[in-house]
Every structure is written in C-alpha cells, then in structure tokens.
Protein backbone atom coordinates (compact mmCIF):
# COMPACT_ATOMS: atom_id res chain seq x y z
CA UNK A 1 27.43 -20.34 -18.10
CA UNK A 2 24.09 -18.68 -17.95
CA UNK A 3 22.17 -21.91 -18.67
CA UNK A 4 23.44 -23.75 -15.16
CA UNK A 5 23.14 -20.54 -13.80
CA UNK A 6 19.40 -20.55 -14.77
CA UNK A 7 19.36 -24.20 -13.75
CA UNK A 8 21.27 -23.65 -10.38
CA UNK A 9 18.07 -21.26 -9.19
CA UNK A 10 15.26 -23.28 -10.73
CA UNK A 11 12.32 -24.27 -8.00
CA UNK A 12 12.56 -28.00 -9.13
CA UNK A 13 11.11 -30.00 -6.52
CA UNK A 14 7.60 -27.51 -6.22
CA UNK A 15 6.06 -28.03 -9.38
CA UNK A 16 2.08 -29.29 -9.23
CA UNK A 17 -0.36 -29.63 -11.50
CA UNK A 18 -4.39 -29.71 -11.64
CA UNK A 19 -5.48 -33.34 -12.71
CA UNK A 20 -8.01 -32.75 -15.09
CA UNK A 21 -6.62 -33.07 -19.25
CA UNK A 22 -8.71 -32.30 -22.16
CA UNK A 23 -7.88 -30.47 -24.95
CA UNK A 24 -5.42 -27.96 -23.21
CA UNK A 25 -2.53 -27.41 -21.40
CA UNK A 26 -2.12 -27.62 -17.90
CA UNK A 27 0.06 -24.51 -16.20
CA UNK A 28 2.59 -25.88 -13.83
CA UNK A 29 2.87 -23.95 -10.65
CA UNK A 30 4.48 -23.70 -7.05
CA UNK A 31 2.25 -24.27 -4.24
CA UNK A 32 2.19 -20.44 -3.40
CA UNK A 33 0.40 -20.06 -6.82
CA UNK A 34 -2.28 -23.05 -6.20
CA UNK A 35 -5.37 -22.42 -4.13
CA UNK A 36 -5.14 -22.91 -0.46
CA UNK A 37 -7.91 -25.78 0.74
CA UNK A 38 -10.21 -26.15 4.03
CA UNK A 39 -7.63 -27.13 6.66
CA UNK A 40 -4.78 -26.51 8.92
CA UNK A 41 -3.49 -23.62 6.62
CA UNK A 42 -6.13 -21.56 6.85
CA UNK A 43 -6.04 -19.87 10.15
CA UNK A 44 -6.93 -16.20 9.75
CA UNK A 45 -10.44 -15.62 11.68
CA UNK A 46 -12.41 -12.29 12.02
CA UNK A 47 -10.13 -11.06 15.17
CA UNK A 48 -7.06 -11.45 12.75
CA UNK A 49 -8.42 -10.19 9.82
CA UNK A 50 -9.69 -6.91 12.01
CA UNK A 51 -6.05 -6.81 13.45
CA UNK A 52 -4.68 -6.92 10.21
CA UNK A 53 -6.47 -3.55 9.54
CA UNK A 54 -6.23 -2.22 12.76
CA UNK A 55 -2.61 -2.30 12.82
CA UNK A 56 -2.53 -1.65 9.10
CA UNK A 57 -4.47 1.68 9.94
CA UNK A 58 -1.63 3.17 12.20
CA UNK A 59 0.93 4.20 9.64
CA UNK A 60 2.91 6.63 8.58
CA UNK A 61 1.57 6.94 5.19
CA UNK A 62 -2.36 6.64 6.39
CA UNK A 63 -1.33 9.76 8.59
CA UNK A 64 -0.03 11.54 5.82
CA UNK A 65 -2.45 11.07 3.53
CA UNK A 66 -4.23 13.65 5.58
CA UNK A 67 -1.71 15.86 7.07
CA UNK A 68 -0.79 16.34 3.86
CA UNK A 69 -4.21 17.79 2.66
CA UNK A 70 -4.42 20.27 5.68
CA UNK A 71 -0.69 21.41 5.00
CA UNK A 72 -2.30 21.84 1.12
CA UNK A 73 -4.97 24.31 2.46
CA UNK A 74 -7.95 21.82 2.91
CA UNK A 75 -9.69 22.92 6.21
CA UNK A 76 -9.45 19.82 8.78
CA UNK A 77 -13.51 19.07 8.79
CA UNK A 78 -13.27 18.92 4.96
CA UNK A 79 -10.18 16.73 4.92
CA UNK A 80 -11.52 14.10 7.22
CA UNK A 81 -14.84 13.86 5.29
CA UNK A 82 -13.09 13.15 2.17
CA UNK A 83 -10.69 10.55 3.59
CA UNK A 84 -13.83 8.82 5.29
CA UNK A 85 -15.25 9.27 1.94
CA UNK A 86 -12.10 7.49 -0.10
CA UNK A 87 -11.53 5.02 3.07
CA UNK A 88 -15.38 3.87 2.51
CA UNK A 89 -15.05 3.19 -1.24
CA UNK A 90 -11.70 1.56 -1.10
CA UNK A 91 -13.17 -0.95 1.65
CA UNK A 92 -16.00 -2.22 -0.37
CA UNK A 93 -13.55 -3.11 -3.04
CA UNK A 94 -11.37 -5.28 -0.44
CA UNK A 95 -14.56 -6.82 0.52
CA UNK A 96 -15.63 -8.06 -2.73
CA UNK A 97 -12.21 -8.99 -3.70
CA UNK A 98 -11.46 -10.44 -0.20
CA UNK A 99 -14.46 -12.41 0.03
CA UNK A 100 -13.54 -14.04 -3.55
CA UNK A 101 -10.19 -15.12 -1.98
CA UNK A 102 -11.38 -16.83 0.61
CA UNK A 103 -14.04 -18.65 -1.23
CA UNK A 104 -11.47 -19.52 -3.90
CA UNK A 105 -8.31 -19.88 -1.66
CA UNK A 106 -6.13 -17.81 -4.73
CA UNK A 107 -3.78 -15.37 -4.45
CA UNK A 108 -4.00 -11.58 -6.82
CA UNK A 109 -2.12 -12.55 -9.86
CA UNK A 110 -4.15 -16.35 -10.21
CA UNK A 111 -7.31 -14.14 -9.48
CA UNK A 112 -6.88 -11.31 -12.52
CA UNK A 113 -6.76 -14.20 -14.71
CA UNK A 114 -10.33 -14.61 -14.98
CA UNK A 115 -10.63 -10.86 -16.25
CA UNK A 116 -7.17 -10.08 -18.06
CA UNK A 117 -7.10 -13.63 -19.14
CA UNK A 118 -4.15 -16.41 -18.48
CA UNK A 119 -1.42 -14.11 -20.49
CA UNK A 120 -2.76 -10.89 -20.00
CA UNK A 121 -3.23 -11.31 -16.03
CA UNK A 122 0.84 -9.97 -16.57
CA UNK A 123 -0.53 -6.53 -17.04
CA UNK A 124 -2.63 -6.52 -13.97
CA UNK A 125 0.29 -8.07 -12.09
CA UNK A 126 3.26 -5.40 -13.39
CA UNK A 127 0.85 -2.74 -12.46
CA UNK A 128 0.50 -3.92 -8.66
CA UNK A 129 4.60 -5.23 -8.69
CA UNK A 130 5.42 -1.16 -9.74
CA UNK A 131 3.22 0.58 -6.88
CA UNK A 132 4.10 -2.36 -4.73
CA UNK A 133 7.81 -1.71 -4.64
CA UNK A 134 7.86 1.80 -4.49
CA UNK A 135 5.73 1.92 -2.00
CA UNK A 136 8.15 -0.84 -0.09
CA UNK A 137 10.98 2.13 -1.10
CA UNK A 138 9.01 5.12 0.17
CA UNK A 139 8.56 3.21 3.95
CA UNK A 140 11.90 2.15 3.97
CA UNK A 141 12.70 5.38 3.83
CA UNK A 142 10.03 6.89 6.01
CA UNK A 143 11.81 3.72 8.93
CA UNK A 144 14.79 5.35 8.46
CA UNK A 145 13.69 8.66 9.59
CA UNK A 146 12.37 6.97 12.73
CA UNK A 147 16.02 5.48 12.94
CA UNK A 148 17.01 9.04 12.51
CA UNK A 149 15.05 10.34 15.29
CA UNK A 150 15.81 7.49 17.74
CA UNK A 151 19.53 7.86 16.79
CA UNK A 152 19.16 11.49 17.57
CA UNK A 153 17.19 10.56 20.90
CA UNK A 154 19.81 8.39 22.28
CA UNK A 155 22.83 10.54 21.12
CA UNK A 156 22.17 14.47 20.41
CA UNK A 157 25.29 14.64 18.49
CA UNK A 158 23.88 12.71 16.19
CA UNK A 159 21.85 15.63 14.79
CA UNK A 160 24.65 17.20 13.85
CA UNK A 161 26.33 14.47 11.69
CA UNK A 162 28.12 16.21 8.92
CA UNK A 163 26.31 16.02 5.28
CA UNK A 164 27.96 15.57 2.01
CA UNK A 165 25.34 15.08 -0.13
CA UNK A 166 24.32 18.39 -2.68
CA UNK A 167 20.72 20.05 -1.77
CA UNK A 168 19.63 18.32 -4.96
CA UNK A 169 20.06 15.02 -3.60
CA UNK A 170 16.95 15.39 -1.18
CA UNK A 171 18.62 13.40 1.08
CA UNK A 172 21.44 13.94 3.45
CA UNK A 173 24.34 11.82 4.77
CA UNK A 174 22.29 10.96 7.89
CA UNK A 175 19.50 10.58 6.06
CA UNK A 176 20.57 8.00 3.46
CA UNK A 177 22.62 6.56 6.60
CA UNK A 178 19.25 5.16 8.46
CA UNK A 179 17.33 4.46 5.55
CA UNK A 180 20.03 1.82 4.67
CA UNK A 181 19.74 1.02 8.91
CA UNK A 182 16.54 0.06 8.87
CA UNK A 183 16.63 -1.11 5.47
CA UNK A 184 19.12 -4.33 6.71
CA UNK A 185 16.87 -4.53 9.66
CA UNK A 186 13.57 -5.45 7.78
CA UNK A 187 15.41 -7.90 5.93
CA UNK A 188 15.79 -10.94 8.45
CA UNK A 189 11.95 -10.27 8.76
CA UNK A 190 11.26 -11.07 4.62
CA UNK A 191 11.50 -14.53 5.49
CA UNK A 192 8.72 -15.32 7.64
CA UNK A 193 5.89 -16.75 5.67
CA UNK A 194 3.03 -14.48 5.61
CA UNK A 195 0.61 -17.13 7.29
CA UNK A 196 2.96 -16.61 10.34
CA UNK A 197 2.33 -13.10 10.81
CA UNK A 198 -0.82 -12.88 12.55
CA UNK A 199 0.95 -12.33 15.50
CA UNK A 200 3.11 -9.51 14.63
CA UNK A 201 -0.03 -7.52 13.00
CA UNK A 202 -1.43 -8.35 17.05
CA UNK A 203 1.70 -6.79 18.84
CA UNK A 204 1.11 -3.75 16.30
CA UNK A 205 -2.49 -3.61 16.93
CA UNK A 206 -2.37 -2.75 20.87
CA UNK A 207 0.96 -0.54 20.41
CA UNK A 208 -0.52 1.81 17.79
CA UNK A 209 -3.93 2.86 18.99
CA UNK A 210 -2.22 3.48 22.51
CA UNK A 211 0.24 5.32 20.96
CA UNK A 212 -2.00 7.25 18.78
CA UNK A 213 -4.44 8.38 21.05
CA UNK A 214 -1.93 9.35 23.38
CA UNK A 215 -0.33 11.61 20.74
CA UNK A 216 -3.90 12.88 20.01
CA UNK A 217 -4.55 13.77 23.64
CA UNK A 218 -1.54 15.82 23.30
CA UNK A 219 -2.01 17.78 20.68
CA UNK A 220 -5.79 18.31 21.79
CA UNK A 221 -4.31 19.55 25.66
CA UNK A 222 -1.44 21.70 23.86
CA UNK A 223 -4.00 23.41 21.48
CA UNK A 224 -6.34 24.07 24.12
CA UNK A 225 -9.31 22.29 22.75
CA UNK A 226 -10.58 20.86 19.23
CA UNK A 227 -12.19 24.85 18.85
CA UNK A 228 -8.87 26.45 17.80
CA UNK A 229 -8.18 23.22 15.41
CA UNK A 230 -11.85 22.81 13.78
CA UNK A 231 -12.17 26.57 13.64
CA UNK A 232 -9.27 26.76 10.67
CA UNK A 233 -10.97 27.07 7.09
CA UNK A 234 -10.00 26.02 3.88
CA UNK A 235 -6.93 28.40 2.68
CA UNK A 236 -5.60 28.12 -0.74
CA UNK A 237 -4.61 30.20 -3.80
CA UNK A 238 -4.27 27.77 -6.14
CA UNK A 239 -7.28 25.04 -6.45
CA UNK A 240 -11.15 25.39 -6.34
CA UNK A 241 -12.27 23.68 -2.42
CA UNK A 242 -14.01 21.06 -4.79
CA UNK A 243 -10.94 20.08 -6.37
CA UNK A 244 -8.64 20.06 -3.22
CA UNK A 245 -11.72 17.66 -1.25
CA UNK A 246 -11.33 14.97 -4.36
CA UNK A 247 -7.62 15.39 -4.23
CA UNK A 248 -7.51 14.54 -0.77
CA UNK A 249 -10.21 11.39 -1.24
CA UNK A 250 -8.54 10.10 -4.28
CA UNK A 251 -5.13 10.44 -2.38
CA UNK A 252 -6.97 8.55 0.96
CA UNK A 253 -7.81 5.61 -1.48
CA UNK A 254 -4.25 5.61 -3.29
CA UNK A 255 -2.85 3.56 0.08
CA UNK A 256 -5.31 0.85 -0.13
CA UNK A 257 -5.15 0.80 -3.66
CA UNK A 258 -2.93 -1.52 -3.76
CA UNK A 259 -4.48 -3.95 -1.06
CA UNK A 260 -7.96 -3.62 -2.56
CA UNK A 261 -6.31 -5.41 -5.98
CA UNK A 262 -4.15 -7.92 -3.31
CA UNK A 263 -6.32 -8.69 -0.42
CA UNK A 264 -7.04 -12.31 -1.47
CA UNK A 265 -2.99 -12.86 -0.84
CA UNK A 266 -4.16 -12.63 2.77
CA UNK A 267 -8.02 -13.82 2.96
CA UNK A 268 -7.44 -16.94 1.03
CA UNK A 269 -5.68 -18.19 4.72
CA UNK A 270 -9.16 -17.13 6.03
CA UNK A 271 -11.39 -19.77 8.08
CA UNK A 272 -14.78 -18.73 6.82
CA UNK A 273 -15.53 -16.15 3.79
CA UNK A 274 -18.51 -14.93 5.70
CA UNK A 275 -16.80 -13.06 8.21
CA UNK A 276 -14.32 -11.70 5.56
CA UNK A 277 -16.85 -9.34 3.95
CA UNK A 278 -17.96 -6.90 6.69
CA UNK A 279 -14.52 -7.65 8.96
CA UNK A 280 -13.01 -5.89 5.60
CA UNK A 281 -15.85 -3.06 5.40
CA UNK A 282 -15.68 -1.69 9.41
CA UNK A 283 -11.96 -2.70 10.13
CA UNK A 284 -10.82 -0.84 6.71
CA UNK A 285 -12.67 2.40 6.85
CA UNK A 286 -13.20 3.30 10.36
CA UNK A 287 -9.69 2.85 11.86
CA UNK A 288 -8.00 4.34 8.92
CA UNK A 289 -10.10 6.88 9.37
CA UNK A 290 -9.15 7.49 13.12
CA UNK A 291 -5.76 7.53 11.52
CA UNK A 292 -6.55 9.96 9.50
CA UNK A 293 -8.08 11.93 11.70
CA UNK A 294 -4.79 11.83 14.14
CA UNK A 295 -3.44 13.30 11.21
CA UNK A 296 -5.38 16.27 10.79
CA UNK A 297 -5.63 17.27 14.64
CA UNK A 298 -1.55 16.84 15.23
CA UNK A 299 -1.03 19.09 11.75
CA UNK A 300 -3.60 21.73 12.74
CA UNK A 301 -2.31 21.56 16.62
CA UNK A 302 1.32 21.99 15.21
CA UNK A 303 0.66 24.67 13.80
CA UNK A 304 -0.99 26.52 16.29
CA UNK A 305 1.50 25.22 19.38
CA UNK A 306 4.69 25.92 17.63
CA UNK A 307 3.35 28.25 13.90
CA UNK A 308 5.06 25.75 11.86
CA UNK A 309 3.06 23.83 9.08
CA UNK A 310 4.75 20.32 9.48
CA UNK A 311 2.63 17.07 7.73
CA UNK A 312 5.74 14.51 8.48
CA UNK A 313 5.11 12.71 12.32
CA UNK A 314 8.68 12.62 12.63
CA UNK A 315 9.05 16.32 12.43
CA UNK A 316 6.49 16.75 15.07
CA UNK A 317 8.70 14.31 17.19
CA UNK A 318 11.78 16.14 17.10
CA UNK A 319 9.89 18.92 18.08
CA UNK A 320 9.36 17.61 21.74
CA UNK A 321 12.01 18.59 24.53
CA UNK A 322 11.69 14.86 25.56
CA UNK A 323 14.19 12.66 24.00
CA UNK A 324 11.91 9.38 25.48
CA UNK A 325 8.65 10.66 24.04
CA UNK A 326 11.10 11.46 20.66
CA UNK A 327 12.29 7.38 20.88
CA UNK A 328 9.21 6.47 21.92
CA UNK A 329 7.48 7.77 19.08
CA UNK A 330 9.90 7.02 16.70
CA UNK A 331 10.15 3.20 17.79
CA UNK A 332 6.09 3.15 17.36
CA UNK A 333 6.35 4.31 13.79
CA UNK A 334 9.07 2.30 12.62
CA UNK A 335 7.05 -0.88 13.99
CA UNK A 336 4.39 0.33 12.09
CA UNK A 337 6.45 0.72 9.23
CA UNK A 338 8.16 -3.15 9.06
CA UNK A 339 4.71 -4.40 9.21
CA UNK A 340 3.24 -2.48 6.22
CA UNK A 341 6.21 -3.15 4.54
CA UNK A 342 6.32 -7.08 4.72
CA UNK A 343 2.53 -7.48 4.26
CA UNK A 344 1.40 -4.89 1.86
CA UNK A 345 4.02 -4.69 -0.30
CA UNK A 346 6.92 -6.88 0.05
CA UNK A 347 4.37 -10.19 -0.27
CA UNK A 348 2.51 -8.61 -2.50
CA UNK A 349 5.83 -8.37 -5.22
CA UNK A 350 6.44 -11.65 -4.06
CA UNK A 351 3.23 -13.23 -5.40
CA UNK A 352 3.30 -11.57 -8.88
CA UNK A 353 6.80 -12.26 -9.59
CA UNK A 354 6.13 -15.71 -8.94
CA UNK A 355 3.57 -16.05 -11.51
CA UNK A 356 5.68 -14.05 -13.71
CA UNK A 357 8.74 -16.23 -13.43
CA UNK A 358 7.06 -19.27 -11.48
CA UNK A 359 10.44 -21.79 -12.50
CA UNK A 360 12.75 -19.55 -10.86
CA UNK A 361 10.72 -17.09 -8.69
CA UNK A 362 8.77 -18.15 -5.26
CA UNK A 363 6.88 -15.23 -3.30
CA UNK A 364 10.27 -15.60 -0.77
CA UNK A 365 12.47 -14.60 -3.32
CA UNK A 366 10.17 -12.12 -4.82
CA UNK A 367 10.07 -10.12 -2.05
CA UNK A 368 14.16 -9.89 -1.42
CA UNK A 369 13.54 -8.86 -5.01
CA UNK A 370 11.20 -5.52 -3.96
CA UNK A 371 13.48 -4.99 -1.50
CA UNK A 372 16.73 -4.42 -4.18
CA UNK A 373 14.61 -2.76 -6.69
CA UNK A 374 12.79 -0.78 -3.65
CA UNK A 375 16.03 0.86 -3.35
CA UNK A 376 16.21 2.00 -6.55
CA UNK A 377 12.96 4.15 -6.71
CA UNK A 378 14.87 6.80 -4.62
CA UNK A 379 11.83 7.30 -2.27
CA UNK A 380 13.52 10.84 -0.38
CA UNK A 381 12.35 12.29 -3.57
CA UNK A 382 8.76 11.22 -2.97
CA UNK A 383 8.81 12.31 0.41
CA UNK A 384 10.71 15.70 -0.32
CA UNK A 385 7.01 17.71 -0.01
CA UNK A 386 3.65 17.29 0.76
CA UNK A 387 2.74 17.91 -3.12
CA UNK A 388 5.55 15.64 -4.46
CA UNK A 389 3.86 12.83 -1.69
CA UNK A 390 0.22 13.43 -2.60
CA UNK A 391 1.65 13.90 -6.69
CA UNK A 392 2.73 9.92 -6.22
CA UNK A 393 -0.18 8.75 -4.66
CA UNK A 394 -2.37 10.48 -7.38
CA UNK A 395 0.01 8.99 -10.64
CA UNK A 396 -0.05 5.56 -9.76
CA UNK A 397 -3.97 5.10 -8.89
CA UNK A 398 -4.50 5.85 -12.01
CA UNK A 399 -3.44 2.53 -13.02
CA UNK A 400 -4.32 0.36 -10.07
CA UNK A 401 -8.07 1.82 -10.31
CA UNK A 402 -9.09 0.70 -13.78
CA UNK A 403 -7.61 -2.74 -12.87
CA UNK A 404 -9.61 -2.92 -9.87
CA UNK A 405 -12.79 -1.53 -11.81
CA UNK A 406 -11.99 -4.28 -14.25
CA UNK A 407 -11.63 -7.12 -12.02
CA UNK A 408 -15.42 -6.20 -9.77
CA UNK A 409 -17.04 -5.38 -12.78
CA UNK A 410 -16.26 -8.60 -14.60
CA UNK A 411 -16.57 -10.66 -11.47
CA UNK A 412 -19.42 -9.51 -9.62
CA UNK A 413 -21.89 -8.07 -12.65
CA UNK A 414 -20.34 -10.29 -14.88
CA UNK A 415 -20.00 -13.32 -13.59
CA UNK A 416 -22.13 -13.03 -10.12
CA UNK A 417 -19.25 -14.40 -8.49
CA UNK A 418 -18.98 -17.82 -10.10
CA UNK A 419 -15.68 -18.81 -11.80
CA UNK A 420 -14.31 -21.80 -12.77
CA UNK A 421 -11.17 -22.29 -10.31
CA UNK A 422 -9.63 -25.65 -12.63
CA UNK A 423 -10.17 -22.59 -15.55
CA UNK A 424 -7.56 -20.56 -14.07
CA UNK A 425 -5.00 -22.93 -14.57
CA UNK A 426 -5.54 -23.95 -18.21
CA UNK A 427 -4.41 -22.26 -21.66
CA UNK A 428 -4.74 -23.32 -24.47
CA UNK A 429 -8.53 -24.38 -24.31
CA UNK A 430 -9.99 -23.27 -21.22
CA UNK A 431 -12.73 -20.66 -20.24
CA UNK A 432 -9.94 -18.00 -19.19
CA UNK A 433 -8.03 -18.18 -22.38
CA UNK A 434 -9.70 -15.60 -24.56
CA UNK A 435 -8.05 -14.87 -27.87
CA UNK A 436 -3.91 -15.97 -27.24
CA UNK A 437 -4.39 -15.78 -23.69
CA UNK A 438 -5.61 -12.13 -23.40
CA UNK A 439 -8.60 -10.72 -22.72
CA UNK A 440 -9.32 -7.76 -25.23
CA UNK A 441 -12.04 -6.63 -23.54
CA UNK A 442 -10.76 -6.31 -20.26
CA UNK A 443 -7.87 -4.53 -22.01
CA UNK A 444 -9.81 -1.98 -23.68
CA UNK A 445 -11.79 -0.82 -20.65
CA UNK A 446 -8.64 -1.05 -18.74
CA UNK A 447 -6.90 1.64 -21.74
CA UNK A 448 -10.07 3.64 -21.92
CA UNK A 449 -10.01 4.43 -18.02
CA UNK A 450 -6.43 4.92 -18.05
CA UNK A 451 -5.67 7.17 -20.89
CA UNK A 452 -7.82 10.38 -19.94
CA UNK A 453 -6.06 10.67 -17.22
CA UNK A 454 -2.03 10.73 -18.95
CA UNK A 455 -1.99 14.46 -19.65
CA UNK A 456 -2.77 15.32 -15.60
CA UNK A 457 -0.04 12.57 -14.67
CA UNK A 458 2.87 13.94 -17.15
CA UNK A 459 2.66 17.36 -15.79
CA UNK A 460 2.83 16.07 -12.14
CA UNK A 461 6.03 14.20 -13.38
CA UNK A 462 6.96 17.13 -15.46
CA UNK A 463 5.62 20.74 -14.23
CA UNK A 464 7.35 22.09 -17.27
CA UNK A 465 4.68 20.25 -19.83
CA UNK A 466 2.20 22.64 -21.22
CA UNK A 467 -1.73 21.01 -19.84
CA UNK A 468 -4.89 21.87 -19.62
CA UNK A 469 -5.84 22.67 -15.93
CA UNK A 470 -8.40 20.72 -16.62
CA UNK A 471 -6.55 17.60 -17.15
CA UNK A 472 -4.83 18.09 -14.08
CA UNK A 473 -7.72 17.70 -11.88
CA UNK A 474 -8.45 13.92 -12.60
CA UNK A 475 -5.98 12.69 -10.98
C-alpha cells in the first residue's frame, strides 16, 4: 500500500543527468535542481531585479522591524541608523550570493553544496526550509489581519463578531477566521512558476511606494512636522542604548536573512550577472530602508496624534474614521503580503524540499508543502507583541547567519569565486564530496558560530531559564 503510494507521486518523467562519468556517481535531478543556461529562460534584467526589491521593501514585516524598535524605547534617529546599518550588511551578502547565481544559473540548496558538501548541503537547506515556513505562517497571518480590517471596512458589524477562543489562544474567532481567508486565497497563486512573476513584483512596485508615501505624508501633516517625531529620545528601563541599537540592526537583517542565503533561486533567471551585483546593493538597502523609515515616523506620529504606542500598520488603520482609507490600506498590505509570501518563502521551501526528496518533491509541490506546515507554526503567537516579534527574528538568525558566513567565506576568500558546476552534481568522487559527503569544516565553523549564542535564544523561548544577561545580548 505505501509502496504504490510512493510510486503513484514519483516525478518519473523529469529525471536528468550531467554527461560526464568517471569514477563517481552521477546525482539524478529535476530540471528545477539543474542550472538554468543562456537563453529564453533567463529573463530577469536590472529593472526586474530592482522591482523585485522595491516591491519586496514595502511590507509588513520590513515596517515592523522598525516600529517595533521605537515601541521598544529606541529613539526614531537611532532606530533608522541601525536598520540602514543591518539593511547595508545584509545587501552585500545578496550581492555576492546573487551574483554567483547568475553566473552559475543554480538555485540555494545546489549552491551550499560546494561549502556543506553534497550530503551535508541538508543542513544548510533545513535551516532556510524552518525560517522559510514560518515566516510563510507569520504573513499569512499578518494577510489575514488586512482581511480583518477590509472585512471590518465593508461591514462594521464585523468588528463585533463574537469570539470563542480563551485569551491564551492569542487569537480570536475573527482572527483565526481571515487568516484561514486569505490563507485559501494565496493558494491558487502557489502555482505560478516563479519565472512568471516579474510582473506581479511590477504591479506591487508602483502600488506600494504610492501608498507609502501617502501614509507618510499623513502622519508627517497630523504630527505637525518631523520636530515633534525626531525630538523623542531613547526611553527604556531595561537595556543599555547600545544594546537596544544592535537589537534593532540584527532584527533589520533577520528579514533578508533568509533571501541573502536564497537569492540565486531568483538571479539564476538573470540576463547578465553584471547588473546583479550593485542592482542587489542600492535596490536592497535603500528602499527597505525608506520602509523602515515609514515605520518609525507612523509609530512616533501615532503616538503623538492619538497617545497610543501601536507598531502593527493595521492597528494604525483601524484607527482612521475612513472606512476607504481603512480598505484601502488594508488591500495595499495584503498585496504586499501574497507577494513576499510566494517569492521569499513559499519558493524558497519549494527548492530545498526538492533537493531533499528530489523523486517525489518538485519546488511546486514544495511550496503547497510550506503552506500546510506554515499553518502549523501558529504565527498569532509571534505576532502577539513587539518583543515576542523582534524575539523570533533574533532566534532564528542565529542559524541562517553562520550559514551565510560559511557559504561567502568559503566561496569568495576561499575559492575567489571559481567552482566546479559538473562538481556539484557528483558524490562519490568529486571535488564537493569531502569525507561521506560532508564537509567537516564547514560544519565546525557553522557549530562554533552557532553555539555561543544557545543560552540568549533558550531564555527568549523560555523567560523562566536562569541566563546570564550577558548571553542574552547576542542575539
């Protein structure tokens, strides 16, 4: 029974293989594991690439990141140097990575097998697939609070919908209603290839940035000038200014993590690799940055208009008298939200299951698989607080960063850039296949970055656990 089940879903008629035979073993794979050549396929040019970031930029999450640090305390000049700051660093690593994908024309998980090795490129890959889908579970849920505030736009008595759900849920009946909304609503949209979307990330690059400075010019008018918003300090009880400014650049990296390990899913479709380095650089930092920085003028204007400390966008939405401006909002988040979703995450779960589980896997039906298990990281939780958001971005950069230190250090110092791309798909023999596969090296540095950082990570999971304050202020 579960053997022609197994045989019922294998991907038989997409298996390829490299040419070349010696002494090895050649790795079958799909074609969305094998490089992608000079041609028709690769269609992704500097204006694409730039609106891939641009539209990337205007998200829910990229606003938080700094809302969330002036709700903390941080004073708003402070906070928007220290995203700039993490934006800046995270954007060189895209670069570097980015420009290997195009040259290349492999995805992530074919990629960390030239530092992790052909068997150990699994570790690199379960450590982007984790982040991956609970990130695709936090903006699921952060679309269905723009379904909530649309719903509640359209109908008032929608507001009031009864909830039978315990405060310890985090969640209430509404709530969990729209998350599962927009939830069904992304799904149709899993099934474009990513190659196709170059025209949705163009839609979502002129909607946003109208939309965002027009919410900026509003909370600029309301507050009566940037003086009232600039002229808030730093105001905290509980963590030295110097800790607080690292938390907040550490936290501005933790959304691009992710894309700074995966970019070459995306610029291995690119035309040219010399356009992909510095269209990475400027399109990364600076508009994230803006995003950013719509984050910290809305927070500090909030609370000056209406003396409430709010770091969610939505909240600040159902703020407004003006159910239009609420849907209108709401409907500009949410679009932001579906995109993120299918290219940063969903695809990116797609691509390592498939070299995980390449017989029965393809990145299609890897990323309906994000989307079940995305469910099951019960993302309200996440976004219960502004420290329980900026405790998640902190725990799971702490493995995404030593793989990405990893990967530059051994192909850019290491190697200068050169790899063998036949390598890659060779065990047995071949350059990549170390001692069984794995690279020891690469694992050590990987354990040796990772580890000082476990004590400050258990007590953000656990507040009970008894840790030095020191260890805390790693992450």
């Amino acid at each position: 029974m579960a053997s022609r089940l197994l045989e019922s879903i294998r991907i038989h008629d997409q298996e390829a293989e490299h040419e070349e035979a010696r002494d090895g073993e050649i790795i079958k794979a799909t074609p969305d594991l094998l490089p992608v050549p000079d041609g028709p396929r690769r269609q992704w040019g500097a204006w694409h690439l730039a609106g891939y970031w641009i539209a990337e930029a205007f998200g829910i999450s990229q606003y938080q990141v700094a809302s969330a640090a002036v709700a903390g305390g941080l004073s708003p000049g402070s906070t928007i140097g220290a995203v700039f700051l993490g934006h800046v660093l995270v954007s060189i690593a895209c670069a570097l990575n980015g420009w290997t994908g195009a040259v290349y024309g492999f995805n992530f998980p074919v990629y960390a097998r030239a530092s992790f090795g052909i068997r150990g490129t699994s570790i690199a890959v379960i450590c982007r697939a984790v982040a991956a889908i609970i990130w695709f579970g936090t903006q699921t849920y952060q679309g269905g609070q723009c379904v909530q505030v649309m719903l509640g736009a359209i109908w008032p008595s929608f507001k009031s919908f009864r909830n039978h759900l315990p405060a310890s849920a985090h969640v209430t009946s509404s709530e969990l209603l729209c998350f599962f909304i927009f939830y069904i609503i992304q799904l149709p949209l899993l099934w474009i290839h990513i190659s196709k979307l170059r025209y949705l990330f163009m839609i979502k690059v002129v909607l946003m940035p109208i939309f965002g400075f027009t919410l900026f010019g509003w909370a600029v008018g309301r507050a009566h000038g940037f003086g009232p918003i600039f002229s808030q300090g730093t105001n905290t009880t509980t963590s030295p200014s110097a800790v607080l400014f690292f938390s907040a650049m550490t936290s501005a990296i933790a959304p691009k993590a992710t894309l700074a390990l995966n970019i070459s899913d995306f610029t291995r479709y690119a035309k040219s690799p010399r356009t992909v380095v510095w269209t990475n650089i400027f399109s990364l930092s600076i508009p994230v940055t803006l995003c950013a920085i719509l984050g910290v003028v809305v927070t500090s204007a909030v609370q000056i208009i209406y003396g409430q400390t709010t770091w969610n966008p939505l909240q600040v939405a159902s703020l407004w008298e003006s159910r239009a401006a609420q849907f209108f909002a709401a409907f500009c988040w949410s679009l932001a939200v579906i995109a993120t979703n299918i290219s940063a995450n969903s695809t990116a779960v797609g691509n390592d299951l498939a070299i995980l589980f390449p017989q029965y896997i393809n990145i299609r039906r890897g990323q309906y698989i994000c989307a079940i298990l995305g469910v099951a990281t019960c993302p309200w939780i996440i976004q219960n607080s502004a420290v329980s958001f900026t405790s998640f971005l902190g725990g799971y950069s702490i493995f995404l960063g030593p793989v990405a230190g990893v990967m530059l250090a051994d192909n850019f110092i290491l190697r200068r850039g050169k790899l063998e791309l036949a390598q890659l798909y060779w065990k047995g023999t071949g350059d990549y296949w170390y001692t069984a596969g794995f690279n020891w090296r690469a694992i050590m540095a990987f354990s040796l970055a990772l580890v000082p950082n476990l004590p400050g990570f258990a007590q953000k999971v656990n507040s009970s656990l008894n840790v030095p304050v020191g260890a805390t202020y790693l992450l």
